[in-house]
Protein backbone atom coordinates (compact mmCIF):
# COMPACT_ATOMS: atom_id res chain seq x y z
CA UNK A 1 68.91 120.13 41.13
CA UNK A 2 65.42 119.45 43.04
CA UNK A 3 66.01 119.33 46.22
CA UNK A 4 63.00 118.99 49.31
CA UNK A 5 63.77 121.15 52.04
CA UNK A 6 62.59 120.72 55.31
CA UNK A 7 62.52 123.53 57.97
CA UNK A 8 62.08 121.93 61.64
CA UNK A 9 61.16 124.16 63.93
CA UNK A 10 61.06 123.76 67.74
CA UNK A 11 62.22 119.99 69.23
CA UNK A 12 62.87 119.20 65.69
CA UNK A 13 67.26 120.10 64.92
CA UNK A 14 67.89 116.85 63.04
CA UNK A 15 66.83 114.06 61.20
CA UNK A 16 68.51 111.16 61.57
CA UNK A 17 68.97 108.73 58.21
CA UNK A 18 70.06 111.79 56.12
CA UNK A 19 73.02 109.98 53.86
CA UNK A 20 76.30 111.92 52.61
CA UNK A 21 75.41 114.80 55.11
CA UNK A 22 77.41 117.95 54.08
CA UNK A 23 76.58 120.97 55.97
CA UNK A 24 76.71 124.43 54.26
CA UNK A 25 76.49 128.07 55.26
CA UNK A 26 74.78 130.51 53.16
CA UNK A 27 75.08 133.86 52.01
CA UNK A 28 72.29 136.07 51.00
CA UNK A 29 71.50 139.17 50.50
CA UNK A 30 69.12 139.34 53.63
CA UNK A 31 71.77 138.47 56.14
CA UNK A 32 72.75 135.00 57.71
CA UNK A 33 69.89 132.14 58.08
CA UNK A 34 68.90 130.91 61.19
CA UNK A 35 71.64 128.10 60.92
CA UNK A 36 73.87 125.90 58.60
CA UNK A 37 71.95 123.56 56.08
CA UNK A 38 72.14 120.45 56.22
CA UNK A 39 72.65 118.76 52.26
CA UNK A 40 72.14 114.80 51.97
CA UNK A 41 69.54 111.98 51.07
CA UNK A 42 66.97 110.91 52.18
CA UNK A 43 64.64 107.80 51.34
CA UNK A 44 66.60 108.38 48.36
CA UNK A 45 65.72 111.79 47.45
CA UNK A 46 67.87 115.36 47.73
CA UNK A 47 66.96 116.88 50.97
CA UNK A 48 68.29 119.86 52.32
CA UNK A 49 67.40 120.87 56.62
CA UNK A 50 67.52 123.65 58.42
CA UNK A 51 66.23 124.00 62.48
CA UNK A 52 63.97 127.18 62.45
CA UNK A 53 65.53 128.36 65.77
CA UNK A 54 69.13 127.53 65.48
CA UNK A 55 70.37 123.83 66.54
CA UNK A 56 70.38 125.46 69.90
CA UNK A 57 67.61 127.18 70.06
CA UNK A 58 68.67 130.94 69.96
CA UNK A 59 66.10 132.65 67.72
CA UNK A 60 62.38 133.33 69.61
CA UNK A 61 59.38 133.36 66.44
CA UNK A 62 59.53 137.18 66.30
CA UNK A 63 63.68 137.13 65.47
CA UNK A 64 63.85 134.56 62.90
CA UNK A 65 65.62 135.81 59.54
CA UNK A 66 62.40 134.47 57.44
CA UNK A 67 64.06 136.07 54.17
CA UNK A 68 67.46 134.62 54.63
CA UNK A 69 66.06 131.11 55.48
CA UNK A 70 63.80 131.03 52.25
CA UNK A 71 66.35 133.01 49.80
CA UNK A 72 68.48 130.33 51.29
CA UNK A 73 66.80 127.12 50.26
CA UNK A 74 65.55 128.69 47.41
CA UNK A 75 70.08 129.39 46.47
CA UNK A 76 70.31 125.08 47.16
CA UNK A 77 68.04 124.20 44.57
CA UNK A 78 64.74 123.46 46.55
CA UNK A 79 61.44 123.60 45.46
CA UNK A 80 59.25 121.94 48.20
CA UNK A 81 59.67 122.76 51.91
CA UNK A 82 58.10 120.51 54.44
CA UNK A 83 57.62 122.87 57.47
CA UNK A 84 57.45 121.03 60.87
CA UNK A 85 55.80 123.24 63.29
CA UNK A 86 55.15 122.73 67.29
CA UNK A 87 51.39 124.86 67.55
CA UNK A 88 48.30 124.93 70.03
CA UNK A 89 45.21 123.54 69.26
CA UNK A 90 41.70 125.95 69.00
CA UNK A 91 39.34 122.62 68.67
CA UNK A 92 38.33 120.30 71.05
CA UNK A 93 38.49 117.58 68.73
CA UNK A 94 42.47 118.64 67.96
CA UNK A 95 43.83 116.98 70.85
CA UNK A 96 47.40 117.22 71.95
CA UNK A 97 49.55 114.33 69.96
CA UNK A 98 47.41 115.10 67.06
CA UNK A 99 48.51 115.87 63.89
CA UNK A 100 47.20 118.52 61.25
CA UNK A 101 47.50 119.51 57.63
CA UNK A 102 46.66 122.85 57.76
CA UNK A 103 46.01 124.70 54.44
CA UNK A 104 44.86 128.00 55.45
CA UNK A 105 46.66 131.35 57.48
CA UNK A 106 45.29 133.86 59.12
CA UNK A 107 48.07 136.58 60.25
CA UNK A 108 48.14 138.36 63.80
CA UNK A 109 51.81 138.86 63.23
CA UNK A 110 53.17 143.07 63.56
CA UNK A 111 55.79 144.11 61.24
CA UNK A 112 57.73 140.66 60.05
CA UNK A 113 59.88 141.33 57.13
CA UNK A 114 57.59 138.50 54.97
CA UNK A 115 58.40 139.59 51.16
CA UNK A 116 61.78 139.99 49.07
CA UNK A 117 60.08 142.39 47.02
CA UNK A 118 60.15 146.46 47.98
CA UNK A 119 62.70 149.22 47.51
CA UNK A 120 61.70 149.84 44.37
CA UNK A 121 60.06 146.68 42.83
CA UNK A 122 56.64 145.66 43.38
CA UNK A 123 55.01 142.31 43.21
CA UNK A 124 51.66 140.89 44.00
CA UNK A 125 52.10 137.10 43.99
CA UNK A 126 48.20 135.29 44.57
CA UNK A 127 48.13 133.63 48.11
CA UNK A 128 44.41 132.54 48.39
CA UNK A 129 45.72 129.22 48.66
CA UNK A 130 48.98 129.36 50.73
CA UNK A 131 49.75 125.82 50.85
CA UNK A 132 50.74 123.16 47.70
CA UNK A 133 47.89 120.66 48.02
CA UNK A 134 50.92 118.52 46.18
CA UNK A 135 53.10 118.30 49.30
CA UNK A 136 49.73 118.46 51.79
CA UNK A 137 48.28 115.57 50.22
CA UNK A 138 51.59 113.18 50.34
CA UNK A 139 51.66 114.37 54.45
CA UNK A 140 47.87 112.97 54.49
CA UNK A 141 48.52 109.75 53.26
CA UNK A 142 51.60 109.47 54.53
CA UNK A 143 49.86 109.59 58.34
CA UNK A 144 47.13 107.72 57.31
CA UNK A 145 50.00 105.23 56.44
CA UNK A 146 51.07 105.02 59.56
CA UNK A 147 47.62 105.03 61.32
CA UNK A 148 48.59 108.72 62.81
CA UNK A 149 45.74 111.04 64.27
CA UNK A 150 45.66 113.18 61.64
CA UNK A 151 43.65 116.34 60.64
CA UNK A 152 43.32 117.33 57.03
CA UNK A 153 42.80 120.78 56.56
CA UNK A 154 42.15 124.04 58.81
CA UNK A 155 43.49 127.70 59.87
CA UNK A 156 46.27 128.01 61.75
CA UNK A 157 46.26 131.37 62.58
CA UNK A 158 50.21 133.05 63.44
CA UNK A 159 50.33 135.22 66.31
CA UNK A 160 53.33 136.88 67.52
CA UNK A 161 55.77 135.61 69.98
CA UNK A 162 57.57 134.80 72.51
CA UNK A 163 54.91 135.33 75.29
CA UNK A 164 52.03 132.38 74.63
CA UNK A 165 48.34 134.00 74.21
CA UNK A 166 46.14 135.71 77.18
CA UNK A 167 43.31 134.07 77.88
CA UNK A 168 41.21 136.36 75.83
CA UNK A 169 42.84 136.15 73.10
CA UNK A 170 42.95 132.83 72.73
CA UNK A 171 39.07 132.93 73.32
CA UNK A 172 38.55 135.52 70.58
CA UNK A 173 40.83 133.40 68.09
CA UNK A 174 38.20 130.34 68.96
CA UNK A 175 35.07 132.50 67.78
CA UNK A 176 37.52 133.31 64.28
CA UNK A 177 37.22 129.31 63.57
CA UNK A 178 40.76 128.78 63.32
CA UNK A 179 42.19 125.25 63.85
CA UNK A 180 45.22 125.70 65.43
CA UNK A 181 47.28 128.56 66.87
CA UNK A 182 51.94 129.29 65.86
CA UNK A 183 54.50 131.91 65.94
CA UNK A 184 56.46 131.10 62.75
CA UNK A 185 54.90 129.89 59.33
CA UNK A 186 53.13 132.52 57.57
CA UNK A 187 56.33 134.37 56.73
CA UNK A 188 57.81 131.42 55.27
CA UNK A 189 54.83 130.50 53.23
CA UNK A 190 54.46 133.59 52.35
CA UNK A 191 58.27 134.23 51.07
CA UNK A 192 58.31 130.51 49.52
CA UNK A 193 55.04 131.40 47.34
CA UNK A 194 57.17 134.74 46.45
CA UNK A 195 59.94 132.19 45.60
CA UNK A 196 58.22 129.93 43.80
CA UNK A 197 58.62 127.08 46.24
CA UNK A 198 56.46 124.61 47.49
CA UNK A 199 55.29 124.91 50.78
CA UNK A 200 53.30 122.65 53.66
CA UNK A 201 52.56 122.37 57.45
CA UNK A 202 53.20 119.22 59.44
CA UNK A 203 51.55 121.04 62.47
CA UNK A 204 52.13 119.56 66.04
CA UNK A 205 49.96 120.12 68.41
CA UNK A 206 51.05 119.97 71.93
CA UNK A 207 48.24 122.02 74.04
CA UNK A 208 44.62 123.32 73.82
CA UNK A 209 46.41 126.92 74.46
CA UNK A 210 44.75 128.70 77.36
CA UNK A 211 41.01 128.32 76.19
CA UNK A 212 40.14 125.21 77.06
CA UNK A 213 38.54 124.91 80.71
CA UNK A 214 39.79 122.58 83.21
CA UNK A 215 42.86 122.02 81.15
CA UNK A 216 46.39 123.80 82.59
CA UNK A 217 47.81 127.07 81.60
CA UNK A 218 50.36 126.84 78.59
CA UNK A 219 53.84 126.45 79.46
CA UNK A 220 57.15 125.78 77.72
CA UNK A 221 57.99 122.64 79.71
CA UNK A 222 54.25 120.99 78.58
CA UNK A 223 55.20 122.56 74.90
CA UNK A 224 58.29 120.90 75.04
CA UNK A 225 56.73 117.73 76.52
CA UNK A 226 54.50 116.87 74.17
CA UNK A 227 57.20 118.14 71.83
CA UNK A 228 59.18 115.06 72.26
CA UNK A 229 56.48 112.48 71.52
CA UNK A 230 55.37 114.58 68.47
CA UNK A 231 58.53 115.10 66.86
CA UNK A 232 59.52 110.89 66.50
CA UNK A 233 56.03 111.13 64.40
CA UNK A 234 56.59 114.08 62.33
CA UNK A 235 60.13 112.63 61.28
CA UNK A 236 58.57 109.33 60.48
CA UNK A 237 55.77 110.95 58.33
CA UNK A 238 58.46 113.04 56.57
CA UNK A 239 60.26 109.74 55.41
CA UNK A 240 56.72 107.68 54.38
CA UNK A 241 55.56 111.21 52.46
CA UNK A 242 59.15 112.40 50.74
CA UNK A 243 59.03 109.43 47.87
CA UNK A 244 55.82 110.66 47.24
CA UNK A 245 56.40 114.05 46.35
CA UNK A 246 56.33 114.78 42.83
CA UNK A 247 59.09 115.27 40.98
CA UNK A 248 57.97 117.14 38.14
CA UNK A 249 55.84 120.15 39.56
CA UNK A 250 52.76 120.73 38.00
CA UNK A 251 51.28 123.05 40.64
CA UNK A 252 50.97 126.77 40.20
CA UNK A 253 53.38 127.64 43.17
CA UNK A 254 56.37 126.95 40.44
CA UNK A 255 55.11 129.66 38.13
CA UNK A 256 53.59 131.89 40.95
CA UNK A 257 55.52 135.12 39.92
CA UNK A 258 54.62 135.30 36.38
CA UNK A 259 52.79 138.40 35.71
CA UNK A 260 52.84 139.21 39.96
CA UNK A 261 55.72 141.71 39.34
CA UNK A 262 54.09 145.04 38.06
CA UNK A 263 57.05 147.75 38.74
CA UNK A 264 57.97 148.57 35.02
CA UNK A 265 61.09 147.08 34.33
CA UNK A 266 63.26 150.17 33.51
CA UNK A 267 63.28 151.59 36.85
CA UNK A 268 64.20 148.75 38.99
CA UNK A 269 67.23 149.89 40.80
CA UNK A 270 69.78 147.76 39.00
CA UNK A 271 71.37 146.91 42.60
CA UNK A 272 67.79 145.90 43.70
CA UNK A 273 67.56 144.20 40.54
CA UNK A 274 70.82 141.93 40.80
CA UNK A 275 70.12 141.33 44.27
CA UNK A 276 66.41 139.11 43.23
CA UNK A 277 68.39 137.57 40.40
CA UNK A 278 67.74 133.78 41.82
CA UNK A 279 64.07 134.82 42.45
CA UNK A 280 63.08 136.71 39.54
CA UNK A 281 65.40 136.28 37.00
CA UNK A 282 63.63 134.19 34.33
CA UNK A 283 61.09 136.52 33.87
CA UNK A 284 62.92 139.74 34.09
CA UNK A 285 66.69 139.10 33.29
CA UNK A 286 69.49 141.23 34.85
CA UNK A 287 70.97 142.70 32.08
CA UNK A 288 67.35 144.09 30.95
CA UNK A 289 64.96 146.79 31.67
């Protein structure tokens, strides 16, 4: 079944309008997800949620189980994942309230489990492009729909968390060009491409970070401030762009693992092996190599 997941991350732990809601826990092979999914329709199309940081907010950026979250959606059928994300903005003209489409990353992340692949597989998938212009084009129009500030394109660069940036840093990630600054969705665009899923940033922003002079110092209650307003936005662009998203993929993300896995297949550990099954069975089958 094609099913569009969306991952909301913080502010966002439910979307109302989701019909014949079922709510499932996973298992997977990289541990629990961050919470129960949430199965149903919406706008008439299969949609499956799951809040980034737990419904009550228990996971900080640095904690979250990326693998399980992805392996997860990826075990209930989904193949495009709408990623709502709360983020600081690195341009003046990105003003908080504002909207953006990112479709670059630039990682400042240390040590995040961000691949299913390892322990005795290998697999380069191509990641030039990290996000499906498919989904990121529907988001567009979908704000230009409903006359949204929006900002097509840009870097959002994904530092680590919890502690917001120093002052510095924030000024050095200014002279890198980036458009916006998060904690959380490299790994999962990075894991989905690995998965052969979809993936796109509805990006939030809610501060200028701690660059911008004359402007206050970044705090949570702000974040979450701004939060509020943002999130009724981002739920009503998710509804305008989900009809929109095609239903038969013809983007390279759903074919993104051919030829990526290079280990020769004979000396995959078979238990390594079984365990990837849903990710890379069609092109290496359990019961070969």
């Amino acid at each position: 079944m094609h099913r569009i997941g969306i991952i909301g991350g913080s502010g966002l732990y439910e979307i109302e309008g989701i019909k014949d809601v079922e709510r499932v826990e996973v298992e997977t092979p990289f541990g629990r997800p961050s919470d129960a999914f949430t199965l149903g329709k919406l706008v008439g199309r299969e949609v499956v949620f799951l809040p980034r940081h737990g419904s009550g907010h228990t996971l900080s950026p640095s904690a979250l189980p990326f693998r399980a979250n992805i392996y997860g959606m990826k075990k209930l059928g989904v193949e495009q994942i709408i990623a709502v994300s709360a983020v600081g903005s690195m341009k003046e003209e990105i003003r908080p309230l504002d909207i953006v489409i990112p479709d670059q990353f630039f990682d400042r992340t240390k040590g995040r489990q961000e691949t299913f692949f390892g322990e005795g597989i290998v697999a380069h998938v191509s990641f030039a492009d990290p996000v499906c212009s498919a989904i990121g084009e529907a988001l567009y129009r979908a704000t230009k729909e409903l006359k949204v500030r929006v900002h097509k394109g840009g870097t959002y660069i994904c530092m680590e968390g919890p502690q917001f940036s120093t002052r510095a840093e924030s000024l050095v990630y200014r002279q890198l060009g980036v458009s916006v600054i998060g904690m959380t969705n490299l790994q999962e665009a990075k894991l989905a491409r690995e998965a052969e899923i979809c993936y796109a940033t509805l990006a939030l922003a809610t501060d200028y970070d701690c660059w911008h002079v004359g402007e206050e110092e970044v705090t949570a209650q702000m974040v979450i401030d701004n939060l509020k307003k943002n999130v009724e936005t981002a739920k009503k662009i998710i509804k305008v762009a989900i009809p929109e998203l095609p239903k038969v993929r013809q983007c390279k993300c759903a074919t993104a693992l051919e030829n990526a896995i290079v280990t020769r297949p004979d000396v995959i550990p078979a238990k390594k092996k079984k365990e990837l099954e849903l990710i890379i069975g069609k092109y290496l089958p359990v019961g070969k190599g």
